[in-house]
PDB file of N, CA and C in Angstrom:
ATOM      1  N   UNK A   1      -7.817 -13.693 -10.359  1.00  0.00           N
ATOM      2  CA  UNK A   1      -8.897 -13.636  -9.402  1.00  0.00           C
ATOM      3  C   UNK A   1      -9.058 -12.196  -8.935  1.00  0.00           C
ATOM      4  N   UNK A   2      -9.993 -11.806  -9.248  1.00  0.00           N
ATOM      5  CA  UNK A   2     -10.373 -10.210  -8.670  1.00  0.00           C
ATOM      6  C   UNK A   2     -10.787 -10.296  -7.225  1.00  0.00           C
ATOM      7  N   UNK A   3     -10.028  -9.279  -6.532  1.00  0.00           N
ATOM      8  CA  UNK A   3      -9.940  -8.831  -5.153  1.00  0.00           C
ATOM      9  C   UNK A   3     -11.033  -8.005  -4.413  1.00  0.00           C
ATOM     10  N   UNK A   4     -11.797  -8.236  -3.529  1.00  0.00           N
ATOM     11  CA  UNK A   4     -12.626  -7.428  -2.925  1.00  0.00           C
ATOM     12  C   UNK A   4     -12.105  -6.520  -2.054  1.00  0.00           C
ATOM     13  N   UNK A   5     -11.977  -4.783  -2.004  1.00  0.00           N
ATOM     14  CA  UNK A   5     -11.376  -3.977  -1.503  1.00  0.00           C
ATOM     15  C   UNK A   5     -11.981  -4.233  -0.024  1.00  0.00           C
ATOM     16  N   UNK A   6     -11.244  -4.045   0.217  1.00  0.00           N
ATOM     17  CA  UNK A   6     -11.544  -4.197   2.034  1.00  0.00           C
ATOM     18  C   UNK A   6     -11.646  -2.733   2.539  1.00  0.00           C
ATOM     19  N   UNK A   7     -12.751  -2.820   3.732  1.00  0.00           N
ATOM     20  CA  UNK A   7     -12.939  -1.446   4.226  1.00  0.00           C
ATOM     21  C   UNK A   7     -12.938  -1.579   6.199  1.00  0.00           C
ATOM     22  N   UNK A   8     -12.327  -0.281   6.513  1.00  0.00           N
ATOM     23  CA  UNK A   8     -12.142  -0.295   7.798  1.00  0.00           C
ATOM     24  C   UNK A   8     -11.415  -0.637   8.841  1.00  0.00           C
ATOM     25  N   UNK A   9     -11.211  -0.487  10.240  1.00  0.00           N
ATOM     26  CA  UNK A   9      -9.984  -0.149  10.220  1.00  0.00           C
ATOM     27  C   UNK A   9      -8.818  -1.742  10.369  1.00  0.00           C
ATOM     28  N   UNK A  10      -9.755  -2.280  10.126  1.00  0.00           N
ATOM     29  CA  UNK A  10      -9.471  -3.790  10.429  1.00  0.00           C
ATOM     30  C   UNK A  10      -8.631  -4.029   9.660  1.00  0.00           C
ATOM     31  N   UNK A  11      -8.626  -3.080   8.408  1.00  0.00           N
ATOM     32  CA  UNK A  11      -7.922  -3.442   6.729  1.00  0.00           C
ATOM     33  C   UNK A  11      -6.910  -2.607   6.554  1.00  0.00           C
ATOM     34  N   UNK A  12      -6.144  -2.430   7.791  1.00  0.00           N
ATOM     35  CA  UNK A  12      -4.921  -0.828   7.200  1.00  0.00           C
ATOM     36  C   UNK A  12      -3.427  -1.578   6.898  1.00  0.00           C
ATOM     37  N   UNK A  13      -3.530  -2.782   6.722  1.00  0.00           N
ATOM     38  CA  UNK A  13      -2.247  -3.675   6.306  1.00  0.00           C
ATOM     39  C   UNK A  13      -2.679  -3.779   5.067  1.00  0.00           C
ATOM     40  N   UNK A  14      -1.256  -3.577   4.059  1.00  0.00           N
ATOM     41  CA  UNK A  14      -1.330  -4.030   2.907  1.00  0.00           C
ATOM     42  C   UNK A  14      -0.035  -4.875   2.728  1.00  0.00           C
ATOM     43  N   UNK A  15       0.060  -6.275   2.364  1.00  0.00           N
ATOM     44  CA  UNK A  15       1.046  -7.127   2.467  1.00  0.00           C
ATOM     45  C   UNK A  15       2.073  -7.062   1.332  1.00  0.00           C
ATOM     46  N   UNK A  16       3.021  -7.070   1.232  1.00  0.00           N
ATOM     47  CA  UNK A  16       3.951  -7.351  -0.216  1.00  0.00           C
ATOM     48  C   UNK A  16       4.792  -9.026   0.144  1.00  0.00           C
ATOM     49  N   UNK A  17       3.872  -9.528  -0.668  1.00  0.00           N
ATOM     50  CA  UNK A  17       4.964 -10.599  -1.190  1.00  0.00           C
ATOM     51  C   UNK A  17       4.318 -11.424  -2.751  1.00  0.00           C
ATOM     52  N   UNK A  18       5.603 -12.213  -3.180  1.00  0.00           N
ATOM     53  CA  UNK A  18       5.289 -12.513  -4.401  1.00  0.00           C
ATOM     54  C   UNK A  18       4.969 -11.918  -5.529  1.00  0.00           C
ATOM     55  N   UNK A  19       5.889 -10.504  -5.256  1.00  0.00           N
ATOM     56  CA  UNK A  19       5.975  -9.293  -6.156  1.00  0.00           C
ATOM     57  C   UNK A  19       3.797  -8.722  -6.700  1.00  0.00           C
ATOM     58  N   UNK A  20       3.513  -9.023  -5.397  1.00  0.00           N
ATOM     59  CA  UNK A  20       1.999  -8.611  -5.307  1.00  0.00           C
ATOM     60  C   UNK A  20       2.294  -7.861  -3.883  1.00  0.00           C
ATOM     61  N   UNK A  21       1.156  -6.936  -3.988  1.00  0.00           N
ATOM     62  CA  UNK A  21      -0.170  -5.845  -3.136  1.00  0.00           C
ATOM     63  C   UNK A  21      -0.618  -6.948  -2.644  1.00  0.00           C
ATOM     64  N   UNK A  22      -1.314  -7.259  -1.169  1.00  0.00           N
ATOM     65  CA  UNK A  22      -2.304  -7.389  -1.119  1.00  0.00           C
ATOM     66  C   UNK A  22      -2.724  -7.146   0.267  1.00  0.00           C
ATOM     67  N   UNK A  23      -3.947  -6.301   0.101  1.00  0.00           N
ATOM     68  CA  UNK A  23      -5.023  -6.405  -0.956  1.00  0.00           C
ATOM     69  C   UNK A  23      -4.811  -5.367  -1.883  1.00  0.00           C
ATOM     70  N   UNK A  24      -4.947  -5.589  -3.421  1.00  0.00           N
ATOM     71  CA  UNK A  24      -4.192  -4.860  -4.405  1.00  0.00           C
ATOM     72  C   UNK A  24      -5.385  -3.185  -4.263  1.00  0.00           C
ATOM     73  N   UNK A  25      -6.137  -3.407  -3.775  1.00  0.00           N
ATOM     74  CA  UNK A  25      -7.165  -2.643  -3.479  1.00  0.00           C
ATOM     75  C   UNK A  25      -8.038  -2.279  -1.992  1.00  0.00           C
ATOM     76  N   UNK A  26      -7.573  -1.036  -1.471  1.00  0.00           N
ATOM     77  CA  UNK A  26      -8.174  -1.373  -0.417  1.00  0.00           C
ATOM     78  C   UNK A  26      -8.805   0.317  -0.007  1.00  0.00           C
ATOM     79  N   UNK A  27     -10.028   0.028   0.767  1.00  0.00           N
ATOM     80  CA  UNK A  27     -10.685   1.491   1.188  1.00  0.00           C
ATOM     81  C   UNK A  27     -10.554   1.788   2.810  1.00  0.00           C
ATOM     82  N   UNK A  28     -10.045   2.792   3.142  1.00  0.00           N
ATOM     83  CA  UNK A  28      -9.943   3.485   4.477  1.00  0.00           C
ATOM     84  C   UNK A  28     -10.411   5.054   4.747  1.00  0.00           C
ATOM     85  N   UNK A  29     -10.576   5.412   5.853  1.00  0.00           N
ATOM     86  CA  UNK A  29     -10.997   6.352   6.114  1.00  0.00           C
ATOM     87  C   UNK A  29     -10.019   7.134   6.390  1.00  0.00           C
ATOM     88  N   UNK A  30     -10.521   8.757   6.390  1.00  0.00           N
ATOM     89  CA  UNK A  30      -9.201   9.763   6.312  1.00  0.00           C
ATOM     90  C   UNK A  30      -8.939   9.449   8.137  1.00  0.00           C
ATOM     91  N   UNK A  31      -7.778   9.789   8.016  1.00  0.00           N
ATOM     92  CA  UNK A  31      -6.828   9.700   9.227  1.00  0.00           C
ATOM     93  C   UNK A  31      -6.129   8.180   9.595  1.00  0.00           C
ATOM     94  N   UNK A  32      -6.852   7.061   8.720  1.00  0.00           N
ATOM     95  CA  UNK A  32      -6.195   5.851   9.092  1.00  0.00           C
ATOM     96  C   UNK A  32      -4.230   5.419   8.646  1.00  0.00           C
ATOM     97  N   UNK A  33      -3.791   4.643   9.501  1.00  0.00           N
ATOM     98  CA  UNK A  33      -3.116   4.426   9.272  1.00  0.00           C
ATOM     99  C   UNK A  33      -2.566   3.404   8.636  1.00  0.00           C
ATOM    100  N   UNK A  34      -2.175   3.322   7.100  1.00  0.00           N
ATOM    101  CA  UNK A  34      -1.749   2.224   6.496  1.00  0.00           C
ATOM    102  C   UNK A  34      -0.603   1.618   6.479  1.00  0.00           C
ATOM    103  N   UNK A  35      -0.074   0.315   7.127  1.00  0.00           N
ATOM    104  CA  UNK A  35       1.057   0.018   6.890  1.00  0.00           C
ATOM    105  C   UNK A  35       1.536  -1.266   6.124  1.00  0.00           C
ATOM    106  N   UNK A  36       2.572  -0.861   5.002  1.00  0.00           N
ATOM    107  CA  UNK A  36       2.684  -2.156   4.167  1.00  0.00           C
ATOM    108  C   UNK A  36       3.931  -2.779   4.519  1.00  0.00           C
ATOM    109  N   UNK A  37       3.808  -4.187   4.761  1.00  0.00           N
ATOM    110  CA  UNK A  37       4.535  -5.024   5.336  1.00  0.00           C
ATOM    111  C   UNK A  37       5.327  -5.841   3.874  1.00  0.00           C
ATOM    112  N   UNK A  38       6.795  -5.786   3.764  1.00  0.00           N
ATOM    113  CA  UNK A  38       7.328  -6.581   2.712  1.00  0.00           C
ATOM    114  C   UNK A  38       7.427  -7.958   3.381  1.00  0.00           C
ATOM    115  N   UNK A  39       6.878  -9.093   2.506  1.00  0.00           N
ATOM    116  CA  UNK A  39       7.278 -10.309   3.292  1.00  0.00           C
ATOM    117  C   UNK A  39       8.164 -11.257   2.123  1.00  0.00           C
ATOM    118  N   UNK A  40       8.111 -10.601   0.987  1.00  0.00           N
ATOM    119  CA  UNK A  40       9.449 -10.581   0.351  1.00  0.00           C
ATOM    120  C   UNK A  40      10.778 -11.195   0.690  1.00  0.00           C
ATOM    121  N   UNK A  41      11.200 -11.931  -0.772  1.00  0.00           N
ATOM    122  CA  UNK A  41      13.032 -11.787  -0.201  1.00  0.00           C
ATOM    123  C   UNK A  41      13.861 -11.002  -0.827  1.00  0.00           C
ATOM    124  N   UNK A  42      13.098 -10.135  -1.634  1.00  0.00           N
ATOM    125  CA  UNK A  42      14.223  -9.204  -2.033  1.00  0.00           C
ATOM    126  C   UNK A  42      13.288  -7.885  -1.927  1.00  0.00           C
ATOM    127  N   UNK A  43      14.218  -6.739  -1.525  1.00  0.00           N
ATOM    128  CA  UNK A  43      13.787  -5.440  -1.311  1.00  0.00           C
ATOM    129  C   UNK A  43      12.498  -4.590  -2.631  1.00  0.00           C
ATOM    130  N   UNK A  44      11.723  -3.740  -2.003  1.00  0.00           N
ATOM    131  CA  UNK A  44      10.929  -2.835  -2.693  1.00  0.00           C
ATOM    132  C   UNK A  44      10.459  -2.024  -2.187  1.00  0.00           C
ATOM    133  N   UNK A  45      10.384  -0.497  -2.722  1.00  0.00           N
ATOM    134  CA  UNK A  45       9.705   0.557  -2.737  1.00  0.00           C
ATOM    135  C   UNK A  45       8.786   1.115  -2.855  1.00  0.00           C
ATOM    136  N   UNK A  46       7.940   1.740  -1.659  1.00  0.00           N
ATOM    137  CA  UNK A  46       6.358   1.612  -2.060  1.00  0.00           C
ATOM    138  C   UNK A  46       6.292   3.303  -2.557  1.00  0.00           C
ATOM    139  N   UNK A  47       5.652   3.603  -3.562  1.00  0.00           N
ATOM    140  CA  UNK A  47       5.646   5.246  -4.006  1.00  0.00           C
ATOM    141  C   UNK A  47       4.309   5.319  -4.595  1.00  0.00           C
ATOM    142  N   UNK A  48       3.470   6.476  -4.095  1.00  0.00           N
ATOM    143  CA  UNK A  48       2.698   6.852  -4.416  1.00  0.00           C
ATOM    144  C   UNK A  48       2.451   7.990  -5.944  1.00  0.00           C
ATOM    145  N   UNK A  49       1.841   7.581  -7.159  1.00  0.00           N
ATOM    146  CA  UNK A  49       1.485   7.946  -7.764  1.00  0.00           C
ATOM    147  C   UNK A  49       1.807   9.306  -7.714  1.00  0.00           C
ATOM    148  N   UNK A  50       0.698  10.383  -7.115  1.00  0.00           N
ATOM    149  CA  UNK A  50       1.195  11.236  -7.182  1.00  0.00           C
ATOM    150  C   UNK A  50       2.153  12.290  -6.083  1.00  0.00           C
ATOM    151  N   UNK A  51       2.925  10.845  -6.065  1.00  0.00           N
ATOM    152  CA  UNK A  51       4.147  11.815  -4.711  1.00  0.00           C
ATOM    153  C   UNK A  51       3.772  12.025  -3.720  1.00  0.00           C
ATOM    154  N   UNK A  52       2.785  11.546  -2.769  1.00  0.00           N
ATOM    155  CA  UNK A  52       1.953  11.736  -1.522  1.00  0.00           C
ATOM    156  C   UNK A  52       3.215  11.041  -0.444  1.00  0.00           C
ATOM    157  N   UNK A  53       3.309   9.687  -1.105  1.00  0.00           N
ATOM    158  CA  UNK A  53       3.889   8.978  -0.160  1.00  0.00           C
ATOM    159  C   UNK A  53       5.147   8.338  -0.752  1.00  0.00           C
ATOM    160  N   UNK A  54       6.462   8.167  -0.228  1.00  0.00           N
ATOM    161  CA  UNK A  54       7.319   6.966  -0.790  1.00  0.00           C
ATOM    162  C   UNK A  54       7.711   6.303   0.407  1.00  0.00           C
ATOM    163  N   UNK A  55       7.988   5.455   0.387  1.00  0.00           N
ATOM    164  CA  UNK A  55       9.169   4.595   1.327  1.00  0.00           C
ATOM    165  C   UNK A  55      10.791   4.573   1.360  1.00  0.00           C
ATOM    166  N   UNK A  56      11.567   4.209   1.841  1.00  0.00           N
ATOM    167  CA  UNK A  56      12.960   3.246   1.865  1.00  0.00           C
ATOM    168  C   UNK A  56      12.562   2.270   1.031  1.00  0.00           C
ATOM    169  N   UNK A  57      13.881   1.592   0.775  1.00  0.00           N
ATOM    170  CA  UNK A  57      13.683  -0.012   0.510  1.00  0.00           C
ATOM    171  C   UNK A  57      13.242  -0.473   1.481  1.00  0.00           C
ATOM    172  N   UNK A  58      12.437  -1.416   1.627  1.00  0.00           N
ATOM    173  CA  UNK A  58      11.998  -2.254   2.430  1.00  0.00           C
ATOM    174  C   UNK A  58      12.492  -3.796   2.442  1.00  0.00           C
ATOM    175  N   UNK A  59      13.307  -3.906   2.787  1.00  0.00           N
ATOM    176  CA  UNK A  59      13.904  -5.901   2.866  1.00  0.00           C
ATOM    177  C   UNK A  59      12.672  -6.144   3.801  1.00  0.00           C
ATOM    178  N   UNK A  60      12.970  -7.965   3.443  1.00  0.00           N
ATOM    179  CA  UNK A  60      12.202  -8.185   4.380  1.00  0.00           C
ATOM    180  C   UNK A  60      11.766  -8.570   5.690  1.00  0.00           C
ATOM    181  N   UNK A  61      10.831  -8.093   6.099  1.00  0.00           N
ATOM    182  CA  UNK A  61      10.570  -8.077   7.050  1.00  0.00           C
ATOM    183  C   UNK A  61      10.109  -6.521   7.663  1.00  0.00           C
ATOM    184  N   UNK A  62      10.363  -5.565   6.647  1.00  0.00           N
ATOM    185  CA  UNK A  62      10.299  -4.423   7.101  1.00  0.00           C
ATOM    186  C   UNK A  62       8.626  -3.822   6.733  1.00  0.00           C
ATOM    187  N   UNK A  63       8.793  -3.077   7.254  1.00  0.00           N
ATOM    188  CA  UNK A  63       7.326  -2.229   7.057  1.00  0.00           C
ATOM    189  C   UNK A  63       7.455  -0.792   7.206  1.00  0.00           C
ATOM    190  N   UNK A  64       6.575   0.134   6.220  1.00  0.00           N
ATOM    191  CA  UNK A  64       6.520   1.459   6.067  1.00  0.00           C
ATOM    192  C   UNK A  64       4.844   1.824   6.767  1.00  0.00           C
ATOM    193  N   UNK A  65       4.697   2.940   7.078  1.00  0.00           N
ATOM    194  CA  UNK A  65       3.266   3.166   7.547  1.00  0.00           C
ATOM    195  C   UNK A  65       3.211   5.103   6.780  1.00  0.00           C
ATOM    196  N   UNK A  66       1.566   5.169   6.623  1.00  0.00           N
ATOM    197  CA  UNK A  66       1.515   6.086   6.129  1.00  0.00           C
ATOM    198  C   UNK A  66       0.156   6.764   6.796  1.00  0.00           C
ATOM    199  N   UNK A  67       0.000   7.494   7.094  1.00  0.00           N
ATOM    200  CA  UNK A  67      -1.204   8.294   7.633  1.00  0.00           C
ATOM    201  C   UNK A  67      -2.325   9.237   6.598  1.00  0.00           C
ATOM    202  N   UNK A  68      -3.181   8.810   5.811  1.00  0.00           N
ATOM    203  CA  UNK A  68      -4.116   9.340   4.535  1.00  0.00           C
ATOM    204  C   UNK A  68      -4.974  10.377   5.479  1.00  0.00           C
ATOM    205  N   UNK A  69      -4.467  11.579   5.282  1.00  0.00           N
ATOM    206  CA  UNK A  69      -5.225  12.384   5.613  1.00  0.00           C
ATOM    207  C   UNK A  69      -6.158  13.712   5.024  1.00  0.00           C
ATOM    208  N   UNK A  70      -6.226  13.083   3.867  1.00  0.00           N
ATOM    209  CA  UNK A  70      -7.407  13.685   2.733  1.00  0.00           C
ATOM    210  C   UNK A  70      -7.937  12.430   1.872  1.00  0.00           C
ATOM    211  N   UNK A  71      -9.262  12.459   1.414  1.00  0.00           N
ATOM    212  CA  UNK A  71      -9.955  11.800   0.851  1.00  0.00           C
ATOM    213  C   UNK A  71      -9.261  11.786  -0.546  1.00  0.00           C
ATOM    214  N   UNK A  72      -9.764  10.710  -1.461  1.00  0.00           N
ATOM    215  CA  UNK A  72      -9.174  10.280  -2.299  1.00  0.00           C
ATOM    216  C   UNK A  72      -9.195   8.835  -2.729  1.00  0.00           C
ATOM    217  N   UNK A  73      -8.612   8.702  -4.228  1.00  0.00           N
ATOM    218  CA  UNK A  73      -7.529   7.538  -4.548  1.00  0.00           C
ATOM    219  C   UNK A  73      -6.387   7.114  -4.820  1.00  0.00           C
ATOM    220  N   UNK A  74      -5.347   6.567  -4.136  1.00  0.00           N
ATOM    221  CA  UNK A  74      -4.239   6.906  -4.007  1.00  0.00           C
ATOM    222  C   UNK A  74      -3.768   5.692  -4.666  1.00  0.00           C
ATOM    223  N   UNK A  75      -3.208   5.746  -6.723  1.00  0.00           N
ATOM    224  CA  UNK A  75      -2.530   4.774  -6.750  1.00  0.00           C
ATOM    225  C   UNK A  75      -1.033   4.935  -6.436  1.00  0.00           C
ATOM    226  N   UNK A  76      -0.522   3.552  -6.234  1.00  0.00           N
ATOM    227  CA  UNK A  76       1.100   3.280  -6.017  1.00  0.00           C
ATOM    228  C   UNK A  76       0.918   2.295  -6.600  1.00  0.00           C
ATOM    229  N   UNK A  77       2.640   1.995  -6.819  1.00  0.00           N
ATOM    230  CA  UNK A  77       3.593   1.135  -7.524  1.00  0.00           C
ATOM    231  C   UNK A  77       5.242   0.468  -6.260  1.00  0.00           C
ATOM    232  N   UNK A  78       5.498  -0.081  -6.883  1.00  0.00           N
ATOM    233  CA  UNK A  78       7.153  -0.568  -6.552  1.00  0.00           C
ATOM    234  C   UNK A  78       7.890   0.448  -7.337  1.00  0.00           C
ATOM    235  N   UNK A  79       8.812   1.341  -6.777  1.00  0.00           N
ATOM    236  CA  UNK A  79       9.709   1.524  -7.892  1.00  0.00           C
ATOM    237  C   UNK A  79      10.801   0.999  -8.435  1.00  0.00           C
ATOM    238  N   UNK A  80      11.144   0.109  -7.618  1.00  0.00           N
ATOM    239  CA  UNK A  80      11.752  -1.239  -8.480  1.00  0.00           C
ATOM    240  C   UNK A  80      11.560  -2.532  -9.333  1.00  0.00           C
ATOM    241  N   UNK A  81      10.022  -2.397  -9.049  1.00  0.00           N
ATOM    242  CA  UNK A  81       8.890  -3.341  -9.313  1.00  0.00           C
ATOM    243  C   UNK A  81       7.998  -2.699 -10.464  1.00  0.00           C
ATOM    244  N   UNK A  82       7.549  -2.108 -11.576  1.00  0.00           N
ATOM    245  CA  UNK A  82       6.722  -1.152 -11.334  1.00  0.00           C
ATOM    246  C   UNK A  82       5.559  -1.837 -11.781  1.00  0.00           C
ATOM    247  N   UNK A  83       5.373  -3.265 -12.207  1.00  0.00           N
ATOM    248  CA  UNK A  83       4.226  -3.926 -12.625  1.00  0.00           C
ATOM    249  C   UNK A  83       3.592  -3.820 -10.983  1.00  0.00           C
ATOM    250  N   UNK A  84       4.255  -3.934  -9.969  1.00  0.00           N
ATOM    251  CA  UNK A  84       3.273  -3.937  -8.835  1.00  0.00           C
ATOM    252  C   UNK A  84       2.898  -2.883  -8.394  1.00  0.00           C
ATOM    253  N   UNK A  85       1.188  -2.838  -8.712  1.00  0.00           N
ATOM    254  CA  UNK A  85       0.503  -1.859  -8.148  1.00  0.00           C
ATOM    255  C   UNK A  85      -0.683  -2.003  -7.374  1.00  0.00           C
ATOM    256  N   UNK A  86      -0.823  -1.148  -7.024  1.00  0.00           N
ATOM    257  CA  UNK A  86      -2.078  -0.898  -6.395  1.00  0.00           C
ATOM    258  C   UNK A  86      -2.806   0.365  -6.242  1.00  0.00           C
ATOM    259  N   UNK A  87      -4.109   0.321  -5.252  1.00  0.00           N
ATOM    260  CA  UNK A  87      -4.552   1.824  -4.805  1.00  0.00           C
ATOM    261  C   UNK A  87      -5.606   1.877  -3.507  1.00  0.00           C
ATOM    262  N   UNK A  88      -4.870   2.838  -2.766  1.00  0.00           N
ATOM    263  CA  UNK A  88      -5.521   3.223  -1.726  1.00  0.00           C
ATOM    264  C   UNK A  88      -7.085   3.969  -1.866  1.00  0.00           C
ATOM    265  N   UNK A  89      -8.293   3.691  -1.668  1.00  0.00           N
ATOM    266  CA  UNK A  89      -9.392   5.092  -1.600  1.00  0.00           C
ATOM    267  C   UNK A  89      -9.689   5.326  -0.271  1.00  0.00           C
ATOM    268  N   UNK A  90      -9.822   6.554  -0.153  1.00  0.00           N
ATOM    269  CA  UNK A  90     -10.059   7.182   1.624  1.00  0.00           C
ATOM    270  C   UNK A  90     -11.087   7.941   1.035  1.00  0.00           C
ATOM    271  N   UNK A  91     -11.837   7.571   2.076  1.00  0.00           N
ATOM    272  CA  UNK A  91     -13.300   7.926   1.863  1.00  0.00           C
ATOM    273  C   UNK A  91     -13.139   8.878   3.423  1.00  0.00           C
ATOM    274  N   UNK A  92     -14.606  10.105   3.422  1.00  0.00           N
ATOM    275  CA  UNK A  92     -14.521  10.869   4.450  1.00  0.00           C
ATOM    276  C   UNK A  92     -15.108  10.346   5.812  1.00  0.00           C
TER     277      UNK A  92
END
């Protein structure tokens, strides 16, 4: 099922569970703050493509937050995971 990227600031959670993103796709504006919540039972690492952003492990229950403060598309992965991906776009 293809995902409709969500926009604004309503949308700055991105969830992990069931070794999924979601929303595997999502659009924010520069300066928002994204935070991805593992709801997971076993730990993962959120890392940005090109090195912008990584996390800790995250067990669950934990959450990382990240502040996009240049425009862009920002994919990430699990790095323990690496089929799970996704991507951030920050629009100006």
């Amino acid at each position: 099922m293809a995902q409709t990227p969500l926009r604004g600031a309503d949308a700055t959670r991105v969830k992990i569970e069931n070794f999924t993103f979601t929303p595997t796709a999502l659009t924010v504006k520069v300066g928002t703050v994204v935070t991805f919540e593992n709801d997971d039972d076993i730990p993962h690492i959120v890392v940005a493509s090109d090195g912008s952003f990584r996390s800790k492990a995250l067990d669950t229950g934990d959450g990382y937050t990240f502040t996009f403060t240049k425009s862009g598309d920002f994919p990430y992965f699990c790095a323990l995971h690496p089929h799970m991906q996704g991507t951030i776009t920050v629009i100006p």
